[in-house]
N, C-alpha and C. Protein backbone atom coordinates (compact mmCIF):
# COMPACT_ATOMS: atom_id res chain seq x y z
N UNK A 1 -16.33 -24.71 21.60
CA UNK A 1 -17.16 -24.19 20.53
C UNK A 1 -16.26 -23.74 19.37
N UNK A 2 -16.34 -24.21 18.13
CA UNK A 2 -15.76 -23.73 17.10
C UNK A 2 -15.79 -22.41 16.37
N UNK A 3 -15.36 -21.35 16.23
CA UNK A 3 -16.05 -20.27 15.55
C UNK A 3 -16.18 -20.73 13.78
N UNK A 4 -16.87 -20.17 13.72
CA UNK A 4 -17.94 -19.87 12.35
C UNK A 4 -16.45 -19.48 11.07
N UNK A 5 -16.19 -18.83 11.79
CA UNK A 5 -15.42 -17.50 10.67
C UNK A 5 -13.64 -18.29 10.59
N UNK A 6 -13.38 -19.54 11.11
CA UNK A 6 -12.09 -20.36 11.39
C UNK A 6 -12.05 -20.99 10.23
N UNK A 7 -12.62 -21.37 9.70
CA UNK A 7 -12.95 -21.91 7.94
C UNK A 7 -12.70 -21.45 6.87
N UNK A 8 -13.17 -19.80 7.29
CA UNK A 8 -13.47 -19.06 5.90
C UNK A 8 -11.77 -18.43 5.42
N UNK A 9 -11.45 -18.45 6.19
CA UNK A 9 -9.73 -17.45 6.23
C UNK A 9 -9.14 -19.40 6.55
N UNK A 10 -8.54 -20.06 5.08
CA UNK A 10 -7.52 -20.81 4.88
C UNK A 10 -6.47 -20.49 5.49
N UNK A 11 -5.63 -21.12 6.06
CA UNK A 11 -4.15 -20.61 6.78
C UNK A 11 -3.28 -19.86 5.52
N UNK A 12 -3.46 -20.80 4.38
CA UNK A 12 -2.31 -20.28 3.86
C UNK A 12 -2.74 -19.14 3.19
N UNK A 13 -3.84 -18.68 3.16
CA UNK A 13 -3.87 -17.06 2.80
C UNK A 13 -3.32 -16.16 4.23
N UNK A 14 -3.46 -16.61 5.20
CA UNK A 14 -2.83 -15.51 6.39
C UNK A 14 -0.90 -15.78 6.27
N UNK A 15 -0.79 -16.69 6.06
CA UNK A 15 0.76 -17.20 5.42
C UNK A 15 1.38 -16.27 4.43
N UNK A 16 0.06 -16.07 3.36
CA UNK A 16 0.80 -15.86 2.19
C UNK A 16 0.87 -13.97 2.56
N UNK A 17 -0.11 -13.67 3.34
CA UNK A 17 -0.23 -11.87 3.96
C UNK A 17 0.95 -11.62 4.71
N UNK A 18 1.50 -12.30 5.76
CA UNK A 18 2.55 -12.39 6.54
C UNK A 18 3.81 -12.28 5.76
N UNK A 19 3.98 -13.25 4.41
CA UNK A 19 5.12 -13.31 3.85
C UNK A 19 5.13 -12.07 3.31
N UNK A 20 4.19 -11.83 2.87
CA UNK A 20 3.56 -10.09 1.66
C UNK A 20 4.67 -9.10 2.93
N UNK A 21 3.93 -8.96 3.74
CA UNK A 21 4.07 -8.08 5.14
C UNK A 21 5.43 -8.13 5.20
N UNK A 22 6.04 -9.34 5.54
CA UNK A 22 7.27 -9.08 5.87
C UNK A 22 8.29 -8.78 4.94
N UNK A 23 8.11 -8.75 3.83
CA UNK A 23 8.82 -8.58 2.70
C UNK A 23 8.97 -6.95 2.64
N UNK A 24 7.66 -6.72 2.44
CA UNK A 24 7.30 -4.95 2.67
C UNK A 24 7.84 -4.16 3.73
N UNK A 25 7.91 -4.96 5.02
CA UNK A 25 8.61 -4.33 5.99
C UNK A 25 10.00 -4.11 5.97
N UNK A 26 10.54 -5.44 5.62
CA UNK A 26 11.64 -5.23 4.97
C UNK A 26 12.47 -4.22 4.05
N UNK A 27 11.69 -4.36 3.19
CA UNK A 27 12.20 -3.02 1.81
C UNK A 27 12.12 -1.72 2.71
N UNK A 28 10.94 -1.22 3.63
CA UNK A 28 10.77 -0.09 4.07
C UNK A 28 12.19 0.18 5.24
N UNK A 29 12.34 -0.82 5.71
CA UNK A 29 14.01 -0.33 6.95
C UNK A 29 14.66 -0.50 6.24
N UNK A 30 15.57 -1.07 4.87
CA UNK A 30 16.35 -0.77 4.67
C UNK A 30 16.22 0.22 3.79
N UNK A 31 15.05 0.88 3.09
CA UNK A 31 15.25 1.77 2.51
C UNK A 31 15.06 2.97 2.60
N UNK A 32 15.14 2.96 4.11
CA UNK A 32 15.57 4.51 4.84
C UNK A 32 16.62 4.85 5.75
N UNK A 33 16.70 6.09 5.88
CA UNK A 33 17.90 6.52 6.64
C UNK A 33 16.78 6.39 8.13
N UNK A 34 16.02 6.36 8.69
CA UNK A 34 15.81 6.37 9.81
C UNK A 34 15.26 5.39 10.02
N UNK A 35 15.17 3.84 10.03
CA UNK A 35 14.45 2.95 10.50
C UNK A 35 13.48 2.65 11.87
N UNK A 36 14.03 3.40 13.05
CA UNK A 36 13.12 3.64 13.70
C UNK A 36 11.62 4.21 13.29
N UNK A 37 12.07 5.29 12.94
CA UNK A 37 10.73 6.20 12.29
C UNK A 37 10.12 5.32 11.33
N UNK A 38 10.44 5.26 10.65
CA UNK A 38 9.83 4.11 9.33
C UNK A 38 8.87 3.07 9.91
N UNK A 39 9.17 2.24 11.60
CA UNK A 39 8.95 1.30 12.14
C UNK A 39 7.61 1.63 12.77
N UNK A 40 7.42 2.70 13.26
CA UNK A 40 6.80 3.50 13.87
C UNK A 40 5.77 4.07 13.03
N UNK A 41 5.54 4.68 12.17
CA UNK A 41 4.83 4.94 11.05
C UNK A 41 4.35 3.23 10.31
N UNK A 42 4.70 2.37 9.98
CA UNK A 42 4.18 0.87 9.67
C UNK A 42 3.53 0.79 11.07
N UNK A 43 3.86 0.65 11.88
CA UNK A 43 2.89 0.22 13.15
C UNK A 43 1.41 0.86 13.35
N UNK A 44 1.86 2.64 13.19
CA UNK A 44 0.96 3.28 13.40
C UNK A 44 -0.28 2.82 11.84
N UNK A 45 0.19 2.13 11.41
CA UNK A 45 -0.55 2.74 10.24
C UNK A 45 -1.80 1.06 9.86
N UNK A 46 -0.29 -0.30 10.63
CA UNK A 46 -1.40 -1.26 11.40
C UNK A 46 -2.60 -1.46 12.15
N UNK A 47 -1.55 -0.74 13.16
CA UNK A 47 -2.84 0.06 13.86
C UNK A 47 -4.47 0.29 13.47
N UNK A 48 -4.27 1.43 12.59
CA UNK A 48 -5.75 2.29 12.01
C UNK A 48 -6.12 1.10 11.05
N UNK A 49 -5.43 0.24 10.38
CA UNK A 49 -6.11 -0.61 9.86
C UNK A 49 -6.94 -1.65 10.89
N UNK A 50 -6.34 -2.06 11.66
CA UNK A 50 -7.22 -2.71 12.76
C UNK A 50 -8.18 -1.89 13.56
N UNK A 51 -8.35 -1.13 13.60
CA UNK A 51 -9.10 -0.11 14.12
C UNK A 51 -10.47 -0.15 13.34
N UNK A 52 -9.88 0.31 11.86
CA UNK A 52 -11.30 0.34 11.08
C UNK A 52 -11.71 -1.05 10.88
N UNK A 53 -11.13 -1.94 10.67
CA UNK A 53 -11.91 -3.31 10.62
C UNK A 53 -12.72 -3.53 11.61
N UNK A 54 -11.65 -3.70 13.06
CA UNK A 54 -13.02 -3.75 13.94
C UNK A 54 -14.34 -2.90 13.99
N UNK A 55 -13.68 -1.70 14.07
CA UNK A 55 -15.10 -0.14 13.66
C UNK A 55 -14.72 0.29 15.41
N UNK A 56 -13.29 -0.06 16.18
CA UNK A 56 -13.02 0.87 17.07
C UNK A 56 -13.12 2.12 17.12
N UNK A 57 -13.07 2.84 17.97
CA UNK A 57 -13.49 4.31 18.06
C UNK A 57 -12.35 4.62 17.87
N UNK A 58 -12.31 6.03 16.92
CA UNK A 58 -11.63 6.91 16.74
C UNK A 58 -11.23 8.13 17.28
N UNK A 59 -11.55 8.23 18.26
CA UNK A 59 -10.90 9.35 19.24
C UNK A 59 -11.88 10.50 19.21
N UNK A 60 -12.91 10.41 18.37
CA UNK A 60 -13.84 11.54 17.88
C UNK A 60 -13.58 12.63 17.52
N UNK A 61 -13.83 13.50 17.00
CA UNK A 61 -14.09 14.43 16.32
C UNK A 61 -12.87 14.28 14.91
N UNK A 62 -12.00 15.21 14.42
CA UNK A 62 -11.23 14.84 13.09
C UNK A 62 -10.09 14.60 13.81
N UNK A 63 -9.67 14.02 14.84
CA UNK A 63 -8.63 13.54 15.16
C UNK A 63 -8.26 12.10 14.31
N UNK A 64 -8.79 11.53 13.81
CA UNK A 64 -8.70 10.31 13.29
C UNK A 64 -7.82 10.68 11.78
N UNK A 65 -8.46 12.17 11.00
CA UNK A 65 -8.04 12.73 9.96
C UNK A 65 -6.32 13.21 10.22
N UNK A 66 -6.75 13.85 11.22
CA UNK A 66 -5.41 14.24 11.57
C UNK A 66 -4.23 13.43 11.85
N UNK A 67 -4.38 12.08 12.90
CA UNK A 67 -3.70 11.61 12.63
C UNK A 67 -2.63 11.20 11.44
N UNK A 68 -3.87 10.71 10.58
CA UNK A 68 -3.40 10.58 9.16
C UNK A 68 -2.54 11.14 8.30
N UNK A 69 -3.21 12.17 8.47
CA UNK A 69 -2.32 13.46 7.62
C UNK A 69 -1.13 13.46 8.07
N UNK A 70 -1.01 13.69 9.90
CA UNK A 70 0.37 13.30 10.53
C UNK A 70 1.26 12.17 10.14
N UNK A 71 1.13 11.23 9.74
CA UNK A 71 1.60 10.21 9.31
C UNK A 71 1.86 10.48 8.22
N UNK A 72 1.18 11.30 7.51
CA UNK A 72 1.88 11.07 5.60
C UNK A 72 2.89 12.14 5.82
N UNK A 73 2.95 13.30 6.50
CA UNK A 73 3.80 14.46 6.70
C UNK A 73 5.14 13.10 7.11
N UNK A 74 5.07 12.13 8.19
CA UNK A 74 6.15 11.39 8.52
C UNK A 74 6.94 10.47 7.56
N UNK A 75 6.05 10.27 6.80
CA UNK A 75 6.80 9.11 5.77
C UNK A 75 6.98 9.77 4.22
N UNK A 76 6.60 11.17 4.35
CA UNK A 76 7.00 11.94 3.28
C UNK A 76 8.83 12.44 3.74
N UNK A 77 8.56 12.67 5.01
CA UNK A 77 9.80 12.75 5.63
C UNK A 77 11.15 12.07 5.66
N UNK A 78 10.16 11.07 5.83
CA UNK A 78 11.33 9.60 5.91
C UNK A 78 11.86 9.37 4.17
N UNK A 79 11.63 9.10 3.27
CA UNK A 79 11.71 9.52 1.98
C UNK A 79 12.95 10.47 1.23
């Protein structure tokens, strides 16, 4: 069975996001002193984007906020 939605997303727009992505990832490790952390914060932050697209659950209550906030406290850090 073919899906519906294999059409609408051209390859070379997921190509051209990937190249975007990796470029960005790039600039972000070398342009910190802690690249781990940096790595970790991009992941986490993949993450919540896939999260809200699907409309996964958020852990309920303002933990979802919090996270967040946690994360900008990290990459204000990293900085």
């Amino acid at each position: 069975m073919t899906c519906p939605w294999r059409y609408s997303r051209p390859p070379q727009r997921i190509e051209q996001l990937r190249t975007e992505l990796t470029g960005e990832l790039e600039r972000i490790l070398t342009d910190t002193k802690d690249a781990l952390a940096a790595m970790i914060a991009v992941l986490a932050i993949q993450g919540l984007r896939f999260q809200r697209l699907l409309r996964l659950p958020e852990g309920g209550g303002d933990i979802g906020e919090r996270v967040i906030e946690r994360l900008r406290t990290m990459i204000d850090e990293l900085e």
